[in-house]
C-alpha atoms as a PDB file:
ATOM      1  CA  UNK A   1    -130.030 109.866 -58.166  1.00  0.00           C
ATOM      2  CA  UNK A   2    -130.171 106.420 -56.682  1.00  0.00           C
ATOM      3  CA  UNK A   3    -128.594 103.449 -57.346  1.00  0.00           C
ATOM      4  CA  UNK A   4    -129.546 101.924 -60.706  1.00  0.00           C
ATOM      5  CA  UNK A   5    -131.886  99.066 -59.764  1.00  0.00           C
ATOM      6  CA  UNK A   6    -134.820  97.923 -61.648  1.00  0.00           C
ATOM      7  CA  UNK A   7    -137.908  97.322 -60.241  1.00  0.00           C
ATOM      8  CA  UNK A   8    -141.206  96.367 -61.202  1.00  0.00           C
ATOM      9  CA  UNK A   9    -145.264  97.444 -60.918  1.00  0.00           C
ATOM     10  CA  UNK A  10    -147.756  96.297 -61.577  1.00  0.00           C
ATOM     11  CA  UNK A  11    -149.575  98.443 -64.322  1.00  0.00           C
ATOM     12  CA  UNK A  12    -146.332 100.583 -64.460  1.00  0.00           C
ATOM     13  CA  UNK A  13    -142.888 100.716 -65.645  1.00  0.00           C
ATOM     14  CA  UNK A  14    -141.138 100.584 -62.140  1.00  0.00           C
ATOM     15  CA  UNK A  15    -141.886 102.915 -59.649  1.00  0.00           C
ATOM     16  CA  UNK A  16    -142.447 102.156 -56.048  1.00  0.00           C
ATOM     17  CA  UNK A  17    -143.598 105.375 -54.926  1.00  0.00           C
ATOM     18  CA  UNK A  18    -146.025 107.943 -56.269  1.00  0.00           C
ATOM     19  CA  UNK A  19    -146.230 111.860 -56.246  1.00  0.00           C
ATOM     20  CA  UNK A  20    -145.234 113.042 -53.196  1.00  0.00           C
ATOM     21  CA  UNK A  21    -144.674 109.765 -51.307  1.00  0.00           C
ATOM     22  CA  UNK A  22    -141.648 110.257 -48.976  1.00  0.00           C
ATOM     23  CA  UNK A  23    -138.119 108.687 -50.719  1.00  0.00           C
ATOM     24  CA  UNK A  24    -135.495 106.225 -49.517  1.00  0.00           C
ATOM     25  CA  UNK A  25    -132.533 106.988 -48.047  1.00  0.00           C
ATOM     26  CA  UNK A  26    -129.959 106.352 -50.560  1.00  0.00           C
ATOM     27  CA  UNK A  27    -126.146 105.781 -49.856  1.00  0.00           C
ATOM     28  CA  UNK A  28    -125.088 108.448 -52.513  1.00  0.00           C
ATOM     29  CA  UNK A  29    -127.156 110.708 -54.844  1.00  0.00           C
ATOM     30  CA  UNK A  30    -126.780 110.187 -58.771  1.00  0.00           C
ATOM     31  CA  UNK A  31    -125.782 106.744 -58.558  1.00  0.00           C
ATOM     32  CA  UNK A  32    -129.273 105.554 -56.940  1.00  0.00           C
ATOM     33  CA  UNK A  33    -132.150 104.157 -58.716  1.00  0.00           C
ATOM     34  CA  UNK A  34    -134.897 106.904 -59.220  1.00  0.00           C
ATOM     35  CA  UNK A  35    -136.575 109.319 -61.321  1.00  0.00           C
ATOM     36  CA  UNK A  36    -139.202 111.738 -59.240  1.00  0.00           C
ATOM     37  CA  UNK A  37    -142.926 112.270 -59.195  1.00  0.00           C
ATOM     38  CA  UNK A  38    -143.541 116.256 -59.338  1.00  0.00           C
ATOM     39  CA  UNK A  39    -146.600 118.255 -58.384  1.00  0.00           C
ATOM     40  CA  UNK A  40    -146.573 122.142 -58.463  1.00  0.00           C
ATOM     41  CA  UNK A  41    -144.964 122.151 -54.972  1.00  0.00           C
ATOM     42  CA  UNK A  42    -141.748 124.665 -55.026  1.00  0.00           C
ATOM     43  CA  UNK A  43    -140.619 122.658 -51.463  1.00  0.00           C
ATOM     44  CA  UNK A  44    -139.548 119.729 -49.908  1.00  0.00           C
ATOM     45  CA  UNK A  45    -141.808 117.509 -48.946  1.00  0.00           C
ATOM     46  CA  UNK A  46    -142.494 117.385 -44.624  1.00  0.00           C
ATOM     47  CA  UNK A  47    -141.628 113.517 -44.827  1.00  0.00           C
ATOM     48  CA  UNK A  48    -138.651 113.717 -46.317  1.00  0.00           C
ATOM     49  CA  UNK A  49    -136.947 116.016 -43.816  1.00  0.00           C
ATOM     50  CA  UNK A  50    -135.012 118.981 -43.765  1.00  0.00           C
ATOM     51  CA  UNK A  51    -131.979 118.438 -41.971  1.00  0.00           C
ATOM     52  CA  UNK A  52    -130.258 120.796 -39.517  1.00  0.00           C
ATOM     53  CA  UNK A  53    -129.033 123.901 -40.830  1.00  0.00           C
ATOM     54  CA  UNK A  54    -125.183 123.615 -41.352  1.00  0.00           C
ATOM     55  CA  UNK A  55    -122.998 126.505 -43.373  1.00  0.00           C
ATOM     56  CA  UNK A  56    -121.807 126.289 -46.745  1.00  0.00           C
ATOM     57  CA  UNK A  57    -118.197 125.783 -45.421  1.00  0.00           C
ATOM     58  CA  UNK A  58    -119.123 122.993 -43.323  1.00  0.00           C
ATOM     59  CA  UNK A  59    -120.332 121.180 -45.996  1.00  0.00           C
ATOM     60  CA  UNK A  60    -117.202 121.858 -47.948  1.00  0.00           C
ATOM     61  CA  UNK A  61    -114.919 120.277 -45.833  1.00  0.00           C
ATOM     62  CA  UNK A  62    -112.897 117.382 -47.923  1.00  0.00           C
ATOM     63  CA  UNK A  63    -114.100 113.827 -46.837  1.00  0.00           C
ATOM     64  CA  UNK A  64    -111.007 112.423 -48.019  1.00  0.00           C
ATOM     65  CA  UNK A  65    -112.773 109.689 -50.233  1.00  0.00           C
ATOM     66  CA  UNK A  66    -110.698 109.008 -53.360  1.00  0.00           C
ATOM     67  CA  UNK A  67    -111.635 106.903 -55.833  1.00  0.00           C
ATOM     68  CA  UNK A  68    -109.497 103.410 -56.134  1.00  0.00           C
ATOM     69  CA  UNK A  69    -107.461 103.085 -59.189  1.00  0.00           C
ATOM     70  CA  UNK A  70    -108.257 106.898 -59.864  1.00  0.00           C
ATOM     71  CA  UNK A  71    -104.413 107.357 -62.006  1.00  0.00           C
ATOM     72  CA  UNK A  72    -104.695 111.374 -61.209  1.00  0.00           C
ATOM     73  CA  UNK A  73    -107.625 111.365 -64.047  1.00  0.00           C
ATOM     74  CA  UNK A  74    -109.793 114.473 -63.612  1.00  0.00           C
ATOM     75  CA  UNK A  75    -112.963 113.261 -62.002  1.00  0.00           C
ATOM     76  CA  UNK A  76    -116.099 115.283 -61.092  1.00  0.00           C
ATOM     77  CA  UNK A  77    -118.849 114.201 -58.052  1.00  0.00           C
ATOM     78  CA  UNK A  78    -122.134 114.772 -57.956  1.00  0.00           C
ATOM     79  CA  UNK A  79    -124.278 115.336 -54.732  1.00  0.00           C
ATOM     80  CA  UNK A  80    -127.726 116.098 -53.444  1.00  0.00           C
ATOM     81  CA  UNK A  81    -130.106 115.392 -50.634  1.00  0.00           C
ATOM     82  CA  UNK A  82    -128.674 112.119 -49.298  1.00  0.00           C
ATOM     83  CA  UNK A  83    -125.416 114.181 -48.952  1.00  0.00           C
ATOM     84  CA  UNK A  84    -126.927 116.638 -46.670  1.00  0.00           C
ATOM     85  CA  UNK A  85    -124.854 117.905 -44.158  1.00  0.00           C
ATOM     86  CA  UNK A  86    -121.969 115.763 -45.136  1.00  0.00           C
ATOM     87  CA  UNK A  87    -118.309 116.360 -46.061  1.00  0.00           C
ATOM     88  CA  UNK A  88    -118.076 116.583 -49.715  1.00  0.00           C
ATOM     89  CA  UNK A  89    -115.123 115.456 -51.788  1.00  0.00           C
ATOM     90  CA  UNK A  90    -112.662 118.092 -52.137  1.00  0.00           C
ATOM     91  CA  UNK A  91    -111.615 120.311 -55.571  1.00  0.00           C
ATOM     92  CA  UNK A  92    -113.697 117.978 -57.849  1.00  0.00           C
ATOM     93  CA  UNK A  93    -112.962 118.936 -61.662  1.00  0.00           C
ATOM     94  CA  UNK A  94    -116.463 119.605 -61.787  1.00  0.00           C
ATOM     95  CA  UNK A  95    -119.655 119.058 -59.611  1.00  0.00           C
ATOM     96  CA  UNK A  96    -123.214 117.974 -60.591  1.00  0.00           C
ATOM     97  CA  UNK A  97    -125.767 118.849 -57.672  1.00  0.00           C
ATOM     98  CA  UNK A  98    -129.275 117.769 -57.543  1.00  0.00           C
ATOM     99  CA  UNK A  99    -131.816 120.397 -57.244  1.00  0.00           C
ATOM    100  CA  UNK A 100    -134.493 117.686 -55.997  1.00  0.00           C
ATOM    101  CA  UNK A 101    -134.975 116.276 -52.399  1.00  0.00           C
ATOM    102  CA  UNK A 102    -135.712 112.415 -54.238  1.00  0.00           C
ATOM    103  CA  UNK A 103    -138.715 113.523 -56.042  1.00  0.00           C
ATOM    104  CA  UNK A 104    -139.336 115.894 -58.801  1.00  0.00           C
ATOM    105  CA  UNK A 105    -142.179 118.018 -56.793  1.00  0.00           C
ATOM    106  CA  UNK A 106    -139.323 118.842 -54.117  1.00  0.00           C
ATOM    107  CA  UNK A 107    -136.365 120.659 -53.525  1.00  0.00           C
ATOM    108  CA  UNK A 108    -132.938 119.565 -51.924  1.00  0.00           C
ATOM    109  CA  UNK A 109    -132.592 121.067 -48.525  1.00  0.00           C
ATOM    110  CA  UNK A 110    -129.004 121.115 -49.160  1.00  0.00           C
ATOM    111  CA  UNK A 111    -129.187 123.080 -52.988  1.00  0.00           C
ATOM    112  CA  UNK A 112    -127.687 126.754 -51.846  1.00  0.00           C
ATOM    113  CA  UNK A 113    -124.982 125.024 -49.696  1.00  0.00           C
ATOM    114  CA  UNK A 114    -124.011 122.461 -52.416  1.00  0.00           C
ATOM    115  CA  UNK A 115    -123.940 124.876 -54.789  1.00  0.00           C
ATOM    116  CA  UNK A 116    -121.427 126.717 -53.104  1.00  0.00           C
ATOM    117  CA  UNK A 117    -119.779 123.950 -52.673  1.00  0.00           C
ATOM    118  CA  UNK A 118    -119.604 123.089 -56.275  1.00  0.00           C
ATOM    119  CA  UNK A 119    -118.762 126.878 -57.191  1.00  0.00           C
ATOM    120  CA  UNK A 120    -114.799 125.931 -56.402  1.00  0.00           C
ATOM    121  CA  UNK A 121    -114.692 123.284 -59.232  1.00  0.00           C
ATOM    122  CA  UNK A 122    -111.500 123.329 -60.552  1.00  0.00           C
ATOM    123  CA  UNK A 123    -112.253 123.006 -63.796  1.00  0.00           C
ATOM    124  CA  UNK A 124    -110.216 121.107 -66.841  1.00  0.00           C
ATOM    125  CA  UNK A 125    -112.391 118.737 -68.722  1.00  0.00           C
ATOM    126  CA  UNK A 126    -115.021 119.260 -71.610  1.00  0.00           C
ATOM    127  CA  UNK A 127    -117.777 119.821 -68.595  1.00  0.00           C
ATOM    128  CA  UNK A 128    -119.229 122.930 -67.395  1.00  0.00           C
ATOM    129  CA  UNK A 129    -117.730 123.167 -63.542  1.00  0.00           C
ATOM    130  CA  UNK A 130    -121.598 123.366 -62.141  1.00  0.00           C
ATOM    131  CA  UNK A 131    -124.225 121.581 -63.541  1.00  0.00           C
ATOM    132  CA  UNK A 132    -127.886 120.524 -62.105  1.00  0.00           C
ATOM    133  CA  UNK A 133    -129.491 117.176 -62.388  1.00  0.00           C
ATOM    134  CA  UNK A 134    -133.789 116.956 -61.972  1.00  0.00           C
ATOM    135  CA  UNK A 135    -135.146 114.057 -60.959  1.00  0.00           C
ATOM    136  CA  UNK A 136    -138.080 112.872 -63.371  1.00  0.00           C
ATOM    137  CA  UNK A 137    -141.546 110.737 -63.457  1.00  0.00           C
ATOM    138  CA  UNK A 138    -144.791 110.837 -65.147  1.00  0.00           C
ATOM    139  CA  UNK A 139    -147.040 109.884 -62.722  1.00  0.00           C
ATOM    140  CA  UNK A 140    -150.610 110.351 -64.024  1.00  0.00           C
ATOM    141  CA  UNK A 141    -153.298 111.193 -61.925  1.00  0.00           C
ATOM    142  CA  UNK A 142    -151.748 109.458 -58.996  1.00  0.00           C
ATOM    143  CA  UNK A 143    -149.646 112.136 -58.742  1.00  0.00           C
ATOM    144  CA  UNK A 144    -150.655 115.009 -56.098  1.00  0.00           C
ATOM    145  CA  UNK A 145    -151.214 117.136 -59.321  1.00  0.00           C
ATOM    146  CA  UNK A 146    -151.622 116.713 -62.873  1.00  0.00           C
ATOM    147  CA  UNK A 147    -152.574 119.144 -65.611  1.00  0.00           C
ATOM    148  CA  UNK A 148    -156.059 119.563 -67.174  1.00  0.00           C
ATOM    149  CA  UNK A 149    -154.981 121.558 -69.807  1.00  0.00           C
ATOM    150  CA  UNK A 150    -151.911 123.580 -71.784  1.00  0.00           C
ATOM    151  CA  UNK A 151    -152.184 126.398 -69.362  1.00  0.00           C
ATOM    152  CA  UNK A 152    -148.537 126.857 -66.723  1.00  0.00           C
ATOM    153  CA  UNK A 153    -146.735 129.334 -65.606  1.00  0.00           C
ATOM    154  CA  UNK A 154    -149.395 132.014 -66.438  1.00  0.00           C
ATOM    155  CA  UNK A 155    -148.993 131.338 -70.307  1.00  0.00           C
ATOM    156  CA  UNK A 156    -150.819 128.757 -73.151  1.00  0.00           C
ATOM    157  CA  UNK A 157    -147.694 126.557 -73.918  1.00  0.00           C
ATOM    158  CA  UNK A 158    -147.426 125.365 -77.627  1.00  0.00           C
ATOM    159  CA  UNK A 159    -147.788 121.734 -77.354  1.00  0.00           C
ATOM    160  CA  UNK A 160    -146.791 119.561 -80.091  1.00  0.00           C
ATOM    161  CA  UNK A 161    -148.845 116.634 -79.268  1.00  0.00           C
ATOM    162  CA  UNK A 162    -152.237 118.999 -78.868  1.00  0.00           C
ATOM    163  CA  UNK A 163    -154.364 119.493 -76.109  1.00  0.00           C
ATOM    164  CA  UNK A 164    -154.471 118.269 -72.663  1.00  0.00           C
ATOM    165  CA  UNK A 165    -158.048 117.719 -71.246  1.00  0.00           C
ATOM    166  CA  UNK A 166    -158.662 116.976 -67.345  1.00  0.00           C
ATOM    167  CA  UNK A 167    -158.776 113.843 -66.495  1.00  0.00           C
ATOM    168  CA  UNK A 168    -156.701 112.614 -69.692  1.00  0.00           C
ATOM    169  CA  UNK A 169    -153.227 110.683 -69.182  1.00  0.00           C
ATOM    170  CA  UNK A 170    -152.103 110.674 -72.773  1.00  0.00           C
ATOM    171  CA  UNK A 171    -148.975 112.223 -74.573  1.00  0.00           C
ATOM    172  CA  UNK A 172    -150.792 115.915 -74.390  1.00  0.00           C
ATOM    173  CA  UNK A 173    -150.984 115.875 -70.384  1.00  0.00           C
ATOM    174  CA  UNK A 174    -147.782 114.330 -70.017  1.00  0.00           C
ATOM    175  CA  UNK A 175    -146.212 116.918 -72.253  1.00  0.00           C
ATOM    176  CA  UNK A 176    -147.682 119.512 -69.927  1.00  0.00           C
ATOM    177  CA  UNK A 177    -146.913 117.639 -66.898  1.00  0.00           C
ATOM    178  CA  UNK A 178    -143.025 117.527 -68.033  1.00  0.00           C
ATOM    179  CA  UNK A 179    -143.216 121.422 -68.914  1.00  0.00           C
ATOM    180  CA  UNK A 180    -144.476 122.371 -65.815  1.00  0.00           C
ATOM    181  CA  UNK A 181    -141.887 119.983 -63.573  1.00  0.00           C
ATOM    182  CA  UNK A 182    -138.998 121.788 -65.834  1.00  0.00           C
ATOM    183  CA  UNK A 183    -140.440 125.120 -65.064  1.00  0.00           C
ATOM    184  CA  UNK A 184    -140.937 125.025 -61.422  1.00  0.00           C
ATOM    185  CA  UNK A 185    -137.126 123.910 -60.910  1.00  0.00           C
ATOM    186  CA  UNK A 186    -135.995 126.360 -63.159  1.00  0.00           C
ATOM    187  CA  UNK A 187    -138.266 129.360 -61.109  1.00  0.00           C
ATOM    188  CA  UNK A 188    -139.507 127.856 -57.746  1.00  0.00           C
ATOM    189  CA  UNK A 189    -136.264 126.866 -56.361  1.00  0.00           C
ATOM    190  CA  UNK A 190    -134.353 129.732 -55.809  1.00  0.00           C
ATOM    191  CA  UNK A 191    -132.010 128.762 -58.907  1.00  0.00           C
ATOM    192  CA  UNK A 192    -130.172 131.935 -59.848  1.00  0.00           C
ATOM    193  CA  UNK A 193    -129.809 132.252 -63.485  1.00  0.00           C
ATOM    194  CA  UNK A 194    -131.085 128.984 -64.551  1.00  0.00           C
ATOM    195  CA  UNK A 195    -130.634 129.674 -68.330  1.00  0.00           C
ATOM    196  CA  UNK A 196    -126.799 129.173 -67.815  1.00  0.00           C
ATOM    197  CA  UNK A 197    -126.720 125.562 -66.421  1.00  0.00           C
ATOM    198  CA  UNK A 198    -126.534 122.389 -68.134  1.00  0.00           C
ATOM    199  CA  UNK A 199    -129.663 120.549 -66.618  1.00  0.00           C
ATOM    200  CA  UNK A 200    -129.760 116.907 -66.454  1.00  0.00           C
ATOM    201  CA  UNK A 201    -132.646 114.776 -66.598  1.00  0.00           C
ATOM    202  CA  UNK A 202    -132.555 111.930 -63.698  1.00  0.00           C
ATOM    203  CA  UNK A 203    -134.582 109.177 -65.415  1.00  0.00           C
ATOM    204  CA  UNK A 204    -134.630 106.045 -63.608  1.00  0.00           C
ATOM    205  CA  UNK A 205    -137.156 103.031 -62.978  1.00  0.00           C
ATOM    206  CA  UNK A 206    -137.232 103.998 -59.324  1.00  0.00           C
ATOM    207  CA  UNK A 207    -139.975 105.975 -59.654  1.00  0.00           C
ATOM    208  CA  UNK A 208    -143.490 106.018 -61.108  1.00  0.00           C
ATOM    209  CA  UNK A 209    -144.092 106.221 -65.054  1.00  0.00           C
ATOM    210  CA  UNK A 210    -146.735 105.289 -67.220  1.00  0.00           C
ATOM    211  CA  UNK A 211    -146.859 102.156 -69.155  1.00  0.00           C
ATOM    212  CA  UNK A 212    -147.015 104.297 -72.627  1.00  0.00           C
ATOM    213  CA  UNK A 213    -143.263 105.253 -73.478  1.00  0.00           C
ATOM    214  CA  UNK A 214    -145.165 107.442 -75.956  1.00  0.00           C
ATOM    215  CA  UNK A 215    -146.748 109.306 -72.736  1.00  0.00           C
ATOM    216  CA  UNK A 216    -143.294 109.018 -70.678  1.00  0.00           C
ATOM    217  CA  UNK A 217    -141.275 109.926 -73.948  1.00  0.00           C
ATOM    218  CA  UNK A 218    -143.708 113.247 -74.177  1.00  0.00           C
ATOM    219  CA  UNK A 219    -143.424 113.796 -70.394  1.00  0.00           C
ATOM    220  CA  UNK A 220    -139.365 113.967 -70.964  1.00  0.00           C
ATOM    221  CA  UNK A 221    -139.859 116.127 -74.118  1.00  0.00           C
ATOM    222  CA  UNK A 222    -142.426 118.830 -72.173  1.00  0.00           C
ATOM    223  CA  UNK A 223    -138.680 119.567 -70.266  1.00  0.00           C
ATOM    224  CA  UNK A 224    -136.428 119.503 -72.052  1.00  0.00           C
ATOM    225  CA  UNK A 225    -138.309 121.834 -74.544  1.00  0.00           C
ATOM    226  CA  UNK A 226    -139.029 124.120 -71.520  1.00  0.00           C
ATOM    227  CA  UNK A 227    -135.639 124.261 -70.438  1.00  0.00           C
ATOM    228  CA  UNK A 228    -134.258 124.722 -74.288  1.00  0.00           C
ATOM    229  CA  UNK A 229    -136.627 127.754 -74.261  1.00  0.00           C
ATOM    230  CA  UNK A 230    -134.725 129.890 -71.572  1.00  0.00           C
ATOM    231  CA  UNK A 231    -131.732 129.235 -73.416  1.00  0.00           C
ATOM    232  CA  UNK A 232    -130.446 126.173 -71.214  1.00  0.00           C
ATOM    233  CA  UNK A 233    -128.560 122.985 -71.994  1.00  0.00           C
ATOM    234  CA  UNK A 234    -130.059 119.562 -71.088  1.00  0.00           C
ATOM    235  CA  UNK A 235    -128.698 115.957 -71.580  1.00  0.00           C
ATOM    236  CA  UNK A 236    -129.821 112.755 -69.886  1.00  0.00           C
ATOM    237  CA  UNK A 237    -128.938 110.865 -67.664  1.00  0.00           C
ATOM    238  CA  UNK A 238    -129.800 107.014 -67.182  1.00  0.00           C
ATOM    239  CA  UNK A 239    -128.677 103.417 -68.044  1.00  0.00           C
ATOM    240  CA  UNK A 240    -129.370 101.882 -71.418  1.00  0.00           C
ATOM    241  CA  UNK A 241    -131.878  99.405 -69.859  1.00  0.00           C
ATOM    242  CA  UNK A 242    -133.380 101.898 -67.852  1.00  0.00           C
ATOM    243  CA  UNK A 243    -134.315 104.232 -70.860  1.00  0.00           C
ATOM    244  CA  UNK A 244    -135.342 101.569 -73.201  1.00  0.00           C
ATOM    245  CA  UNK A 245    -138.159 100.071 -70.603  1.00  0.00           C
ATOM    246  CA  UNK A 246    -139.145 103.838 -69.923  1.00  0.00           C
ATOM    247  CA  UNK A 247    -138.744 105.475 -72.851  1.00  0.00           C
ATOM    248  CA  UNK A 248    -137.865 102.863 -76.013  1.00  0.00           C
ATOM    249  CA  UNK A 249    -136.822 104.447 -79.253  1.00  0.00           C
ATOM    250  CA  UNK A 250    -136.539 108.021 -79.907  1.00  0.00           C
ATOM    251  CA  UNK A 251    -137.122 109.130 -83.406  1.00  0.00           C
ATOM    252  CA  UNK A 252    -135.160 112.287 -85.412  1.00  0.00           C
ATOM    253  CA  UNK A 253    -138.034 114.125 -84.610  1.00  0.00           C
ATOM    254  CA  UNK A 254    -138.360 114.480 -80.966  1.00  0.00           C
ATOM    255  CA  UNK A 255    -136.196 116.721 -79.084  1.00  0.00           C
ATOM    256  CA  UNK A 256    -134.548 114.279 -76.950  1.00  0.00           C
ATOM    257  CA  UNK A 257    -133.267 112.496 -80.158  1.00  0.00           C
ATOM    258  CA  UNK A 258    -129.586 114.876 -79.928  1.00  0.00           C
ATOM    259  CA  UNK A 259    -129.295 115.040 -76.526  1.00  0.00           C
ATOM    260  CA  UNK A 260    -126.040 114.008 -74.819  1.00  0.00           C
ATOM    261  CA  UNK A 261    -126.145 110.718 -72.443  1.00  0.00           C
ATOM    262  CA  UNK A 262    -124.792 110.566 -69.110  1.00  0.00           C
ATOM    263  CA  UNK A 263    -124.436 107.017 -68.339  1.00  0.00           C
ATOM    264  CA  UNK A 264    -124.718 105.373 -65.209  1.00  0.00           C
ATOM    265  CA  UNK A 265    -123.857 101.636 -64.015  1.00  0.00           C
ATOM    266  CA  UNK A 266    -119.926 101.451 -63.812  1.00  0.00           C
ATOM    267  CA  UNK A 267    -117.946 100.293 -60.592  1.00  0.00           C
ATOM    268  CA  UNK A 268    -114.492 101.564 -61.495  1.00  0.00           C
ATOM    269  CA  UNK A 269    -112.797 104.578 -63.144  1.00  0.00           C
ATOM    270  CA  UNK A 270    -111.691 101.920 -65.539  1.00  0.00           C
ATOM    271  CA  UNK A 271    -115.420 100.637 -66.366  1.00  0.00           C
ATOM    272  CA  UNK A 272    -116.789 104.185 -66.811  1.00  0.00           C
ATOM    273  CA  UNK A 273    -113.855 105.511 -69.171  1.00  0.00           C
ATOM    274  CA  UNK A 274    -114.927 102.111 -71.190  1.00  0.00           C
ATOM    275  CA  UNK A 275    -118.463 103.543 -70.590  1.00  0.00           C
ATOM    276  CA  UNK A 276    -117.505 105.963 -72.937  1.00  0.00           C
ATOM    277  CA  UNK A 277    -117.399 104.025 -75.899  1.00  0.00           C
ATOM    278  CA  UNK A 278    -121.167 102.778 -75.427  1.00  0.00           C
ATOM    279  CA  UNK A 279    -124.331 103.650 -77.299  1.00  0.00           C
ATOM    280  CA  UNK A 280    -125.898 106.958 -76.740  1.00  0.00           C
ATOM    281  CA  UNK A 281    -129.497 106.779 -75.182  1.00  0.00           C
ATOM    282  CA  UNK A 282    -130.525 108.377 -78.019  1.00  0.00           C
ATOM    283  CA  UNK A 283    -129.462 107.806 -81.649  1.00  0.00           C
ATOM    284  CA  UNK A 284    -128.857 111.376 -82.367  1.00  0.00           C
ATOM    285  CA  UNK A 285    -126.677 111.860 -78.846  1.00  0.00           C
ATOM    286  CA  UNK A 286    -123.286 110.701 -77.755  1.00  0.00           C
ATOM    287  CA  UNK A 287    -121.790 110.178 -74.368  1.00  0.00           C
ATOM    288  CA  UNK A 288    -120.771 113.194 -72.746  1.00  0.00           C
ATOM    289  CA  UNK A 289    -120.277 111.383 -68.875  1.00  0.00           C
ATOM    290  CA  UNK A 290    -119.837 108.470 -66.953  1.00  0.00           C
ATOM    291  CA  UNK A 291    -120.102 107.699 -63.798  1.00  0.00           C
ATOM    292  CA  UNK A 292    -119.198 105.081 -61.159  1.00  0.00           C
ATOM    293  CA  UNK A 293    -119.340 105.185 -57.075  1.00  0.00           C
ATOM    294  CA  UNK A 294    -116.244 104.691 -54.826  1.00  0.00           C
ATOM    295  CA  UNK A 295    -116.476 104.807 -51.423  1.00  0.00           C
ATOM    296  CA  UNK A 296    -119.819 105.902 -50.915  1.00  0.00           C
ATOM    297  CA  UNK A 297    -119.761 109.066 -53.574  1.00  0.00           C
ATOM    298  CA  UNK A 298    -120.842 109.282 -57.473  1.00  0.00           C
ATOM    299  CA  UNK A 299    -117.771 110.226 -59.270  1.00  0.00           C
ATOM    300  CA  UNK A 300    -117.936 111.209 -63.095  1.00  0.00           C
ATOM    301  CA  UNK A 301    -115.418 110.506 -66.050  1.00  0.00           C
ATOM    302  CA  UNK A 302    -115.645 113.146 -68.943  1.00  0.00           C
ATOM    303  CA  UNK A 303    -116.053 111.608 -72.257  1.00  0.00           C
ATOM    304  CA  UNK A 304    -115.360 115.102 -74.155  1.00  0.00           C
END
């Protein structure tokens, strides 16, 4: 993720890039402002780079960068693509690693190694020791590739808001455009037994969305239903500010509404355990995480 700054488009709710443009270079991952623009592409994308090949235990080496005014609380990191070929902070209490490369049609060069990495969590707080984060965008037909109808993955998906018709950048689409993002990271990135992770969805004003929250809201809810249907966890991940001028209100009815939030904006361990006690993105949700950056890495306060 990248750090939480809002932007603005013209025509759009923020997003400087679209589907498959190449994405910054962030200073850390979760912390940075963006959600992704997907197409059906399983890899990452030429311009964004795939660094030189370096072993899982290189990557694993401790960096040494501790959090100031940390108190010995339990803290977990979470990485991806911008910390490719980097040392990682040592025996987090749990890890959240980003199977994009910036942008929701790619994959982090880095995912197998970081994994690893994250596998020697050491556990002790209401979080699973691995979890995922996606990044997220609805990009419409600027996008390298948008549906045309309810048709992914070899199947007719069940789509609440009906069907999508080429050409058509409505809820339907969206929905279908969500579904299929959710599905390719779940099958097209080498994820071993994705039903067992927590998945978090990145959404941020960093990349493209539509200026119909009902269209971005359905995008968000083709996912997160897709992921809930191989038995997997979601939550979401954002800043209040963020969500409301993507998404706006989410009603009992949509599958987003009990969702757990993982909030982003703090600057201290103090600021995100008093993150805690903020509103949920979602009414029906509560805050499961916080997070703050120290030294150049996302660290992550348990709420539960």
């Amino acid at each position: 993720m990248l750090s939480l700054v809002i932007t603005t488009v013209l025509g759009l709710v923020p997003g400087p890039r679209v589907d498959g443009a190449p994405a910054p270079e962030p200073e850390s991952s979760a912390s940075q402002s963006a959600a992704s623009q997907p197409s059906a592409a399983p890899t990452a994308t030429a311009s964004a780079g795939v660094p030189s090949s370096s072993s899982p235990s290189a990557l694993a080496q401790p960096s040494g960068a501790q959090p100031s005014g940390g108190g010995g609380v339990l803290l977990g990191n979470d990485v991806s693509w911008p910390q490719c070929n980097k040392s990682l902070p040592q025996d987090p209490a749990f890890a959240i690693v980003g199977v994009n490369n910036g942008l929701a049609n790619t994959t982090n060069p880095c995912l197998h190694q970081q994994l690893d990495w994250a596998e020697d969590s050491l556990g002790g707080t209401g979080q699973p020791t691995v979890a995922l984060y996606v990044n997220t965008a609805n990009p419409g037909t600027a996008g390298t590739w948008w549906p045309t109808n309810n048709e992914y993955g070899g199947e007719t998906v069940a789509n609440p808001y009906g069907e999508c018709e080429e050409g058509q950048t409505d809820a339907p689409c969206a929905y279908m455009y969500g579904y299929a993002k959710a599905f390719d990271d779940a099958y097209l990135r080498s994820i071993t037994d994705p039903e067992d992770y927590l998945w978090w969805l990145d959404v941020e004003t960093g990349n493209t969305w539509s200026g119909d929250k009902n269209a971005n809201r359905a995008d968000l809810e083709g996912m997160t239903d897709f992921f809930h249907s191989i038995g997997a966890r979601v939550g979401i991940y954002s800043t209040g500010s963020q969500w409301g001028q993507i998404v706006g209100p989410v009603t009992a009815d949509s599958s987003l509404y009990d969702q757990p939030s993982w909030l982003a904006g703090a600057r201290t361990v103090t600021g995100a355990k008093n993150n805690c006690g903020a509103a949920p993105l979602t009414p029906g949700g509560k805050v499961a995480l916080t997070q703050f950056v120290s030294k150049g890495f996302d660290y992550n306060y348990s709420c539960i």
